[in-house]
N, C-alpha and C. Protein backbone atom coordinates (compact mmCIF):
# COMPACT_ATOMS: atom_id res chain seq x y z
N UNK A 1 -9.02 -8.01 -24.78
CA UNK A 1 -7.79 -8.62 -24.35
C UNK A 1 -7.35 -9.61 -25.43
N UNK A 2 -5.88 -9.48 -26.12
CA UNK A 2 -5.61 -10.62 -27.05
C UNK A 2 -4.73 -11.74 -26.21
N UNK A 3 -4.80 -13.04 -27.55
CA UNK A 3 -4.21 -14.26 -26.78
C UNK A 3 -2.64 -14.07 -25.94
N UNK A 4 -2.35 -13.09 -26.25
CA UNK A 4 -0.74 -12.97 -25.55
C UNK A 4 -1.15 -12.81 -23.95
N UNK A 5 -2.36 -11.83 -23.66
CA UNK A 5 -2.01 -11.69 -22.71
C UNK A 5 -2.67 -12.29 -21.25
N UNK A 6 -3.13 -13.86 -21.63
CA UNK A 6 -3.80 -14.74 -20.94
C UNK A 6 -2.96 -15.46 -20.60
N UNK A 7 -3.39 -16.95 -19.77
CA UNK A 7 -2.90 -18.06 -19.39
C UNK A 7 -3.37 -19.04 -20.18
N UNK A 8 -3.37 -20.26 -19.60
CA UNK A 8 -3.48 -21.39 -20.20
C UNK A 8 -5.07 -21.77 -20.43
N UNK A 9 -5.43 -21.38 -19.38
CA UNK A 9 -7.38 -21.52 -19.07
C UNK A 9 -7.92 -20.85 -19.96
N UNK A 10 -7.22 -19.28 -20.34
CA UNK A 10 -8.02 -18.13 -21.42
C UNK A 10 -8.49 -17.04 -20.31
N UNK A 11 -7.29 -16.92 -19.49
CA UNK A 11 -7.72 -16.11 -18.57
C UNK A 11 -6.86 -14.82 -18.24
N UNK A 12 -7.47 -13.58 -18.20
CA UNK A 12 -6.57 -12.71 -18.30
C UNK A 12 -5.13 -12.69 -17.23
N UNK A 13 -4.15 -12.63 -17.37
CA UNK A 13 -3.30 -12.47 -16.38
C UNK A 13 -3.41 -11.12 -15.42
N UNK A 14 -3.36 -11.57 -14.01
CA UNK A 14 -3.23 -10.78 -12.68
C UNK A 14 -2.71 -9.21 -13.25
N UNK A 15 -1.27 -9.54 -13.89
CA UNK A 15 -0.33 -8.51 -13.83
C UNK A 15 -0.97 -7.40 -14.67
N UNK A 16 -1.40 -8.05 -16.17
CA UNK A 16 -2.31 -7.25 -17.22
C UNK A 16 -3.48 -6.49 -16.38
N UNK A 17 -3.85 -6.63 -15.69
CA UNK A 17 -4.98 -6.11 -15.09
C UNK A 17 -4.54 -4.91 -14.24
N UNK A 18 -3.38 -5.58 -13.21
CA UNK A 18 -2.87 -4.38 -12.72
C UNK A 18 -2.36 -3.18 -13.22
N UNK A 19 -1.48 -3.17 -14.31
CA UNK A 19 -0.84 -2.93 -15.08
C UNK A 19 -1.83 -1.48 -15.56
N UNK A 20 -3.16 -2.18 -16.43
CA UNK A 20 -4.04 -1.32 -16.71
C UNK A 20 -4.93 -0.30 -15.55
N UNK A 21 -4.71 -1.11 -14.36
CA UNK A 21 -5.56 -0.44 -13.71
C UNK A 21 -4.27 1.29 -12.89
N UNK A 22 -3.13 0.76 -12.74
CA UNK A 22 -1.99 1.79 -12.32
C UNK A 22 -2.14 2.74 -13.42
N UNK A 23 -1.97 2.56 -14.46
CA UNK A 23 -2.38 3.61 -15.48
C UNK A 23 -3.38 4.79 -15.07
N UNK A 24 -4.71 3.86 -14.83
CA UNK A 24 -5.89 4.33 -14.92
C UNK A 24 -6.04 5.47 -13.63
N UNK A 25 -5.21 4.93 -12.76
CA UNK A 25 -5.32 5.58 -11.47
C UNK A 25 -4.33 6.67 -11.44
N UNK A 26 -3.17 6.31 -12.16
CA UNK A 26 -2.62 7.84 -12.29
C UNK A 26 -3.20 8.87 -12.99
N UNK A 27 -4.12 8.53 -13.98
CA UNK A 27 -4.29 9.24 -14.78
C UNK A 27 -5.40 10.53 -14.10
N UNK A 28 -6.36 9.38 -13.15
CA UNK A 28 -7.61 10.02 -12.02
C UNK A 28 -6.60 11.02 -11.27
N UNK A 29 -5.08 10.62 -10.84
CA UNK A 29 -4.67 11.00 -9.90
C UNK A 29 -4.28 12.68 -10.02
N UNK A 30 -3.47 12.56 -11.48
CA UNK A 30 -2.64 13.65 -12.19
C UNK A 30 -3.94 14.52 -12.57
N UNK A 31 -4.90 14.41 -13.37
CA UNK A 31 -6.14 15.44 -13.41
C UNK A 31 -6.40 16.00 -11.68
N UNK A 32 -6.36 14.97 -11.14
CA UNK A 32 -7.18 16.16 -9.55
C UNK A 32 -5.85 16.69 -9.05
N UNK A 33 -4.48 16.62 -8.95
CA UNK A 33 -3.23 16.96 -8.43
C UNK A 33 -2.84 18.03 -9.25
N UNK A 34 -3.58 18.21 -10.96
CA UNK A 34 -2.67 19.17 -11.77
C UNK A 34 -1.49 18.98 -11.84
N UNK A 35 -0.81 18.25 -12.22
CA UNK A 35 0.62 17.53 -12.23
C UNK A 35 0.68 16.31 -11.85
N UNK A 36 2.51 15.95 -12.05
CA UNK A 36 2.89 14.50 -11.91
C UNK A 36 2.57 13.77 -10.60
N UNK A 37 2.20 12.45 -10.24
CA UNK A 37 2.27 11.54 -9.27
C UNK A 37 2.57 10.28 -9.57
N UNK A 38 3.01 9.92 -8.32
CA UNK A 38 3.64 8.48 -8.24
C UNK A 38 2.75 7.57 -7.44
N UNK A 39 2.82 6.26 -7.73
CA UNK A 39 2.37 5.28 -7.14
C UNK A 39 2.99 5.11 -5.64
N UNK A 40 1.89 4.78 -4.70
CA UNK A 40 3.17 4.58 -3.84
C UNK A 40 2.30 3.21 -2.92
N UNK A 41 1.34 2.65 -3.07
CA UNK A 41 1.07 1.58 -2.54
C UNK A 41 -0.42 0.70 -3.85
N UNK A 42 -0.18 -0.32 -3.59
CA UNK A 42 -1.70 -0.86 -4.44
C UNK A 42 -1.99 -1.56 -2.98
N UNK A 43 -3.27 -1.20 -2.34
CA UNK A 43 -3.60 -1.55 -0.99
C UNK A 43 -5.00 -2.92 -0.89
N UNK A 44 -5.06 -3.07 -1.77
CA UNK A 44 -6.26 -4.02 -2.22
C UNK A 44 -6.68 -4.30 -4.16
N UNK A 45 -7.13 -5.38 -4.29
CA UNK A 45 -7.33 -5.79 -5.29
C UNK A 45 -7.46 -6.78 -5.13
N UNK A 46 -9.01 -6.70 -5.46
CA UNK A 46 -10.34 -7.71 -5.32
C UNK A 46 -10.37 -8.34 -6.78
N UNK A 47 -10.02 -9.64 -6.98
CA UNK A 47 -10.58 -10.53 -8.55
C UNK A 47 -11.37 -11.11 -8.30
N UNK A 48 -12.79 -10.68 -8.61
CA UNK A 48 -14.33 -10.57 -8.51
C UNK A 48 -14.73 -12.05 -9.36
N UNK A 49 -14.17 -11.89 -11.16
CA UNK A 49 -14.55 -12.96 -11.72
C UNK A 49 -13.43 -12.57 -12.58
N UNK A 50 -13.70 -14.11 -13.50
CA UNK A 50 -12.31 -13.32 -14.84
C UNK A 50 -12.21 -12.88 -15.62
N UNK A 51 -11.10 -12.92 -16.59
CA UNK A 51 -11.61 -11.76 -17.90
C UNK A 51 -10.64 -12.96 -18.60
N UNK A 52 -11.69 -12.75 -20.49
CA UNK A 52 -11.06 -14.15 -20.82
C UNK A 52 -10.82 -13.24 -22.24
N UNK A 53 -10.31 -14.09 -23.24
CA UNK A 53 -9.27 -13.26 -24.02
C UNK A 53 -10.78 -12.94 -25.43
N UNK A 54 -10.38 -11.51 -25.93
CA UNK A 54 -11.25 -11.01 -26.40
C UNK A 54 -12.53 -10.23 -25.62
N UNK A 55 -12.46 -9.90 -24.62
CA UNK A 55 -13.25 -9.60 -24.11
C UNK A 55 -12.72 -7.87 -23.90
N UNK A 56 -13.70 -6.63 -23.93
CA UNK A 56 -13.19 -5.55 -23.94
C UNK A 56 -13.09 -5.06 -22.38
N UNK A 57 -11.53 -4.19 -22.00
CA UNK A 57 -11.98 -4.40 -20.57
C UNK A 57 -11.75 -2.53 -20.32
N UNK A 58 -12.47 -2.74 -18.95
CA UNK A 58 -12.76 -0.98 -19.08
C UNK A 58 -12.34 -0.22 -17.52
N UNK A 59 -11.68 0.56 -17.21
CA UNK A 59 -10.74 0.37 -16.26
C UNK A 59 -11.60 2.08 -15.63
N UNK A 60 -12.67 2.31 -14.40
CA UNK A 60 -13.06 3.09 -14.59
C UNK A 60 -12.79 3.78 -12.92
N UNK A 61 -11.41 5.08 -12.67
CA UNK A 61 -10.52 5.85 -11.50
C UNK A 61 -11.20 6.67 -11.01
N UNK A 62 -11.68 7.12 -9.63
CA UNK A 62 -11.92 8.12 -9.37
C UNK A 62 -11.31 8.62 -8.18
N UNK A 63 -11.09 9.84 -7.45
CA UNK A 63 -10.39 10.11 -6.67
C UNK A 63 -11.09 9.90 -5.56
N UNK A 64 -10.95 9.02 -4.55
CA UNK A 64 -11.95 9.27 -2.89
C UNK A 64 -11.84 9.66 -1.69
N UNK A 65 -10.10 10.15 -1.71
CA UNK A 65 -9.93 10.19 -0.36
C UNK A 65 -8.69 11.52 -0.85
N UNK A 66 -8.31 12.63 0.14
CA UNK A 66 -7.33 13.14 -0.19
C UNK A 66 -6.73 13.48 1.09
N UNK A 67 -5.36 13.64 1.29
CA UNK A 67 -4.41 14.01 2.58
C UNK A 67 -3.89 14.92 1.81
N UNK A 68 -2.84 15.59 2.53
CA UNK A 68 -1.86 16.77 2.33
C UNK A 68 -1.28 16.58 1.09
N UNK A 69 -0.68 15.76 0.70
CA UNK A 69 0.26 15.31 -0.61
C UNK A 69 -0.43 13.94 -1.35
N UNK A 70 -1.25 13.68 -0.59
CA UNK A 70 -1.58 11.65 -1.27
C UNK A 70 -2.97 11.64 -1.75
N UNK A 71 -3.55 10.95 -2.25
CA UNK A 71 -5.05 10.66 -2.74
C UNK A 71 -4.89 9.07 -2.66
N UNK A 72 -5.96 8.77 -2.46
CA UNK A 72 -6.64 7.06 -2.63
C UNK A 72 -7.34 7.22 -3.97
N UNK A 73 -7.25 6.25 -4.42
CA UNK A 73 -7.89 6.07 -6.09
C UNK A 73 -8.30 4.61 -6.07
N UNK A 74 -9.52 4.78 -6.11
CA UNK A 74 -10.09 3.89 -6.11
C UNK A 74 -10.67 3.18 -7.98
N UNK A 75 -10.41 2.21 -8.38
CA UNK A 75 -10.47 1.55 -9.82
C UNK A 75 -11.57 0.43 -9.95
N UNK A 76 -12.74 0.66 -10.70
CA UNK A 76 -13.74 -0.94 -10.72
C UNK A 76 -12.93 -0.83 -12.74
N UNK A 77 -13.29 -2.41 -12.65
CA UNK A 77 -12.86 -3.07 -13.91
C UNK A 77 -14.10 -3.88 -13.85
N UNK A 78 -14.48 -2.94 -15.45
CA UNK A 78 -15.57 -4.05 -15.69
C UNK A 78 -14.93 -4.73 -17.53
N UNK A 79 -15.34 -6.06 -17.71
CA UNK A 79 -15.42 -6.90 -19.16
C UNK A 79 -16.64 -6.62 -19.78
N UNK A 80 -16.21 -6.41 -21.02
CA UNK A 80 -17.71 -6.60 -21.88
C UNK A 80 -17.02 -7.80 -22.97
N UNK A 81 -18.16 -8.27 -23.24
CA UNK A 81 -18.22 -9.52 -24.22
C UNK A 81 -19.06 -8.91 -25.51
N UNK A 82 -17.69 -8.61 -26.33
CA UNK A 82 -18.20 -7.35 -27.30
C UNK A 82 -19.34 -8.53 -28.41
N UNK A 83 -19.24 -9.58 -28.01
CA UNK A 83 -20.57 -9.84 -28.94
C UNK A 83 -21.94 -10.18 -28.68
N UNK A 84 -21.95 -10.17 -27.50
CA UNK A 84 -23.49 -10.07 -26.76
C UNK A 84 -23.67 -8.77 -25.97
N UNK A 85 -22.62 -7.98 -25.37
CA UNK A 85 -23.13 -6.74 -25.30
C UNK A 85 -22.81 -7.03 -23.19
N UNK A 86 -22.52 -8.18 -22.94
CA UNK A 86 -22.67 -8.36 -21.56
C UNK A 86 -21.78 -8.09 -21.24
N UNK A 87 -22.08 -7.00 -19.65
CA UNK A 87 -20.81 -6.98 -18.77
C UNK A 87 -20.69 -6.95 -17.94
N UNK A 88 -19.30 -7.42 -17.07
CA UNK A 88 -19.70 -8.03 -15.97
C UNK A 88 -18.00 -7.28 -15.14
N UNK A 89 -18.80 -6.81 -13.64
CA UNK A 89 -17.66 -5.90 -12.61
C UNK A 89 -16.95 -7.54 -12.18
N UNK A 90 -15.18 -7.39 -12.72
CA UNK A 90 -14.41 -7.93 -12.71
C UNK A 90 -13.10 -7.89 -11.74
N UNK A 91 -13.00 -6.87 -11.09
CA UNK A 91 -12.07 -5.89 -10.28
C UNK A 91 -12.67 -4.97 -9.35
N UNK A 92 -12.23 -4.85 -8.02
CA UNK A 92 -12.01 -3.47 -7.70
C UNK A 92 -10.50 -3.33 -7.18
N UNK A 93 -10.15 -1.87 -6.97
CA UNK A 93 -8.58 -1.85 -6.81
C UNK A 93 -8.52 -0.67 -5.73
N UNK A 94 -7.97 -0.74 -4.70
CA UNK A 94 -7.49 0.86 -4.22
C UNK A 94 -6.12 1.03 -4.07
N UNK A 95 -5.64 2.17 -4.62
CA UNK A 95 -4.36 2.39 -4.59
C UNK A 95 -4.00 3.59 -4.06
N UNK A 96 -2.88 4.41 -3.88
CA UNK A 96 -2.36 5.66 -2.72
C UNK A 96 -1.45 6.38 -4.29
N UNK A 97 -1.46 7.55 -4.62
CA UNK A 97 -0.86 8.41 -4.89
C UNK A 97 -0.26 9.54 -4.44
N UNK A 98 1.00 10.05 -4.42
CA UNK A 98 1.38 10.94 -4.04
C UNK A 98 1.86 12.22 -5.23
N UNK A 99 1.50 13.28 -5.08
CA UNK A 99 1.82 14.25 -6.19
C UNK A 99 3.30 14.83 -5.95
N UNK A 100 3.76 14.84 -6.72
CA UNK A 100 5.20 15.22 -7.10
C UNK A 100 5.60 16.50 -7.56
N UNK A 101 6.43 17.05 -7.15
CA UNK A 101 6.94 18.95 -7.95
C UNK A 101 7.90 18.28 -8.80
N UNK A 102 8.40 19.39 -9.31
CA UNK A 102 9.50 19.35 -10.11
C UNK A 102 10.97 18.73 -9.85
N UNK A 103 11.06 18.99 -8.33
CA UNK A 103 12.20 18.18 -7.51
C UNK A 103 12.08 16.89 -7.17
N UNK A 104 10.55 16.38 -7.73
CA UNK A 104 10.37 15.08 -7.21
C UNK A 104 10.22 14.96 -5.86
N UNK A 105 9.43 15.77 -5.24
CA UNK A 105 9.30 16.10 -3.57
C UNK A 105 7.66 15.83 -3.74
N UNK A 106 7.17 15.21 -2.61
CA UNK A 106 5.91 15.71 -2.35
C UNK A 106 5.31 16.84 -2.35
N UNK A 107 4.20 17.14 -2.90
CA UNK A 107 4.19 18.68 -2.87
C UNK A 107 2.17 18.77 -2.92
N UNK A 108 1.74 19.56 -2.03
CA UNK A 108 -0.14 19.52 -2.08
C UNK A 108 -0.63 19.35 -2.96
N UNK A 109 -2.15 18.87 -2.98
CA UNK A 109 -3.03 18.13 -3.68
C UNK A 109 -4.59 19.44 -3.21
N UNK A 110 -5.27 19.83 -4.08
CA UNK A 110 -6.21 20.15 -3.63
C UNK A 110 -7.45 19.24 -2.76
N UNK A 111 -7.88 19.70 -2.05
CA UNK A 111 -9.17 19.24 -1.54
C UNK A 111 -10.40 18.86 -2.55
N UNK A 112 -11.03 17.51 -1.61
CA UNK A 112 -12.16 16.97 -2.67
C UNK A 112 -13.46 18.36 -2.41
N UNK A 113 -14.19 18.21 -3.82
CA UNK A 113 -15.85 18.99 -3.38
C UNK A 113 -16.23 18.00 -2.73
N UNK A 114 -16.32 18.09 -1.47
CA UNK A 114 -17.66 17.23 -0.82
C UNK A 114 -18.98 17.24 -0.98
N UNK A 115 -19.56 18.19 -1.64
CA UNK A 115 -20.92 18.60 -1.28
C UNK A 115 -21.65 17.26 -1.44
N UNK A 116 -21.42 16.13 -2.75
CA UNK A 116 -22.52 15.23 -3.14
C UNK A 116 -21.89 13.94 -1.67
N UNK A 117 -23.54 13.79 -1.21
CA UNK A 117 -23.10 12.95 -0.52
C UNK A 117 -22.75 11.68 -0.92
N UNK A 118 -22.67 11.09 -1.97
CA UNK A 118 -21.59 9.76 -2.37
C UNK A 118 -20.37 10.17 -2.06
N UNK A 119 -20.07 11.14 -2.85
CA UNK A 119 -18.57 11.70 -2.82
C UNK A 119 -17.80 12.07 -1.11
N UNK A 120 -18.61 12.34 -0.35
CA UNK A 120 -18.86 12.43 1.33
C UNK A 120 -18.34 11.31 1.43
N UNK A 121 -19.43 10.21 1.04
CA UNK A 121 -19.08 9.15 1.90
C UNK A 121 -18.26 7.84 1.57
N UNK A 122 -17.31 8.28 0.37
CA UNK A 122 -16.49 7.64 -0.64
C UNK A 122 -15.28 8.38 0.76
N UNK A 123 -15.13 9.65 0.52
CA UNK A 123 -13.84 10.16 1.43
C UNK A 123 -13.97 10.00 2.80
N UNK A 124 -15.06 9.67 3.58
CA UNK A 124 -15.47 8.94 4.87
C UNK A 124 -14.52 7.57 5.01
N UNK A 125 -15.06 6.82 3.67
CA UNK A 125 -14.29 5.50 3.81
C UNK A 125 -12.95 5.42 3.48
N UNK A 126 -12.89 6.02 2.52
CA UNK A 126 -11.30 6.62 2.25
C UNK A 126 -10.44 6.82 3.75
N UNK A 127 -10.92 7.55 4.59
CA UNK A 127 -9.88 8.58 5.62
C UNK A 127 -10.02 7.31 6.50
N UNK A 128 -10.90 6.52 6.76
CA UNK A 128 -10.70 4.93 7.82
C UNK A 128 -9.90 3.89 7.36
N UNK A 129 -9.81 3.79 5.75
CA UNK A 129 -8.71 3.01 5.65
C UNK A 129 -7.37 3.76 6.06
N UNK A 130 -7.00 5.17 5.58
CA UNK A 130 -5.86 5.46 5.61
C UNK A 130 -5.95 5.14 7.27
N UNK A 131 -6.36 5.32 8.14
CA UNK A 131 -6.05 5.27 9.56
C UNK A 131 -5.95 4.22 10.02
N UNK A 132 -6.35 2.78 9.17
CA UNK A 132 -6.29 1.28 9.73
C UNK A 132 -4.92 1.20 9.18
N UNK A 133 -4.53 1.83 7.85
CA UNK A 133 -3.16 1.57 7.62
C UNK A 133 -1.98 1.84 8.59
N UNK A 134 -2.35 3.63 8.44
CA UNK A 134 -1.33 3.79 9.84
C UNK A 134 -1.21 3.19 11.37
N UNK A 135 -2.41 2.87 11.92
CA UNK A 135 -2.53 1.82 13.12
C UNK A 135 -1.86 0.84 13.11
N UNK A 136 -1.76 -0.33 11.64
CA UNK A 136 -0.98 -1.34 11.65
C UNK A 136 0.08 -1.01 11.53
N UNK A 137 0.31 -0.05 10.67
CA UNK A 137 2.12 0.08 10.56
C UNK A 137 2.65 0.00 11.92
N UNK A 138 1.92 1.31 12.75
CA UNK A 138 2.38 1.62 13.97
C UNK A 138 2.83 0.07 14.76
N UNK A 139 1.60 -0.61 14.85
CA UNK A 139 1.75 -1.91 15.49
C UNK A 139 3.30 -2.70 15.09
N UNK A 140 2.84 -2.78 13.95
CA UNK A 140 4.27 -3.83 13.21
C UNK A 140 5.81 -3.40 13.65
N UNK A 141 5.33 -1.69 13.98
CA UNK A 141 6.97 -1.40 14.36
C UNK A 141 7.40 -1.33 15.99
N UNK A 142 6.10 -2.21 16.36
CA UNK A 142 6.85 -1.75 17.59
C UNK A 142 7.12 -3.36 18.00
């Protein structure tokens, strides 16, 4: 991280982080969708510890949850302190993608391999958030 993109303390800015991590998650998103997607919620983002300027930061997406058109992408950010070699989990992030056609329509997403049970129980936790989401919405609108 260079001095531009800190604060006053030497601390990485919020936005820089996000910034890198939306990247990172489209990028998880568009490999498992085979085509374009859009952002369509950042649902959490945890700042664990900070990231201070010079420090290398490493933004690491995987897909955990999938619905008809959307995926959850889940992002850890870890810092290394490229001169001692130390690093330290700085972030986690979950965010919602939706895959896009050519019309810019929602359009299907393949299904996760479940077989490894991490990956099981990554899309376990995945499918309870999406359902605490929709519960509250529901609530809020009525």
């Amino acid at each position: 991280m260079m001095p531009h993109q800190v604060n006053n303390l030497g601390h990485v800015f919020g936005g820089e982080i996000l910034s890198m991590v939306d990247r990172a998650a489209a990028v998880s998103a568009m490999r498992h969708a085979g085509g374009p997607c859009v952002t369509v919620s950042i649902d959490r983002v945890d700042f664990v510890e900070p990231i201070y300027t010079g420090e290398l930061v490493t933004c690491t997406a995987r897909v955990n949850f999938v619905g008809r058109t959307s995926m959850e992408v889940g992002v850890r950010v870890v810092a290394e302190n490229l001169l001692n070699g130390e690093k330290r989990h700085t972030n986690t992030c979950i965010l919602t993608f939706v895959a896009i056609d050519s019309n810019h329509r929602p359009c299907p997403v393949p299904q996760l391999d479940l077989s490894d049970a991490e990956d099981a129980r990554r899309a376990r936790e995945g499918q309870r958030r999406r359902e605490v989401r929709e519960e509250l919405d529901r609530e809020l609108q009525d």
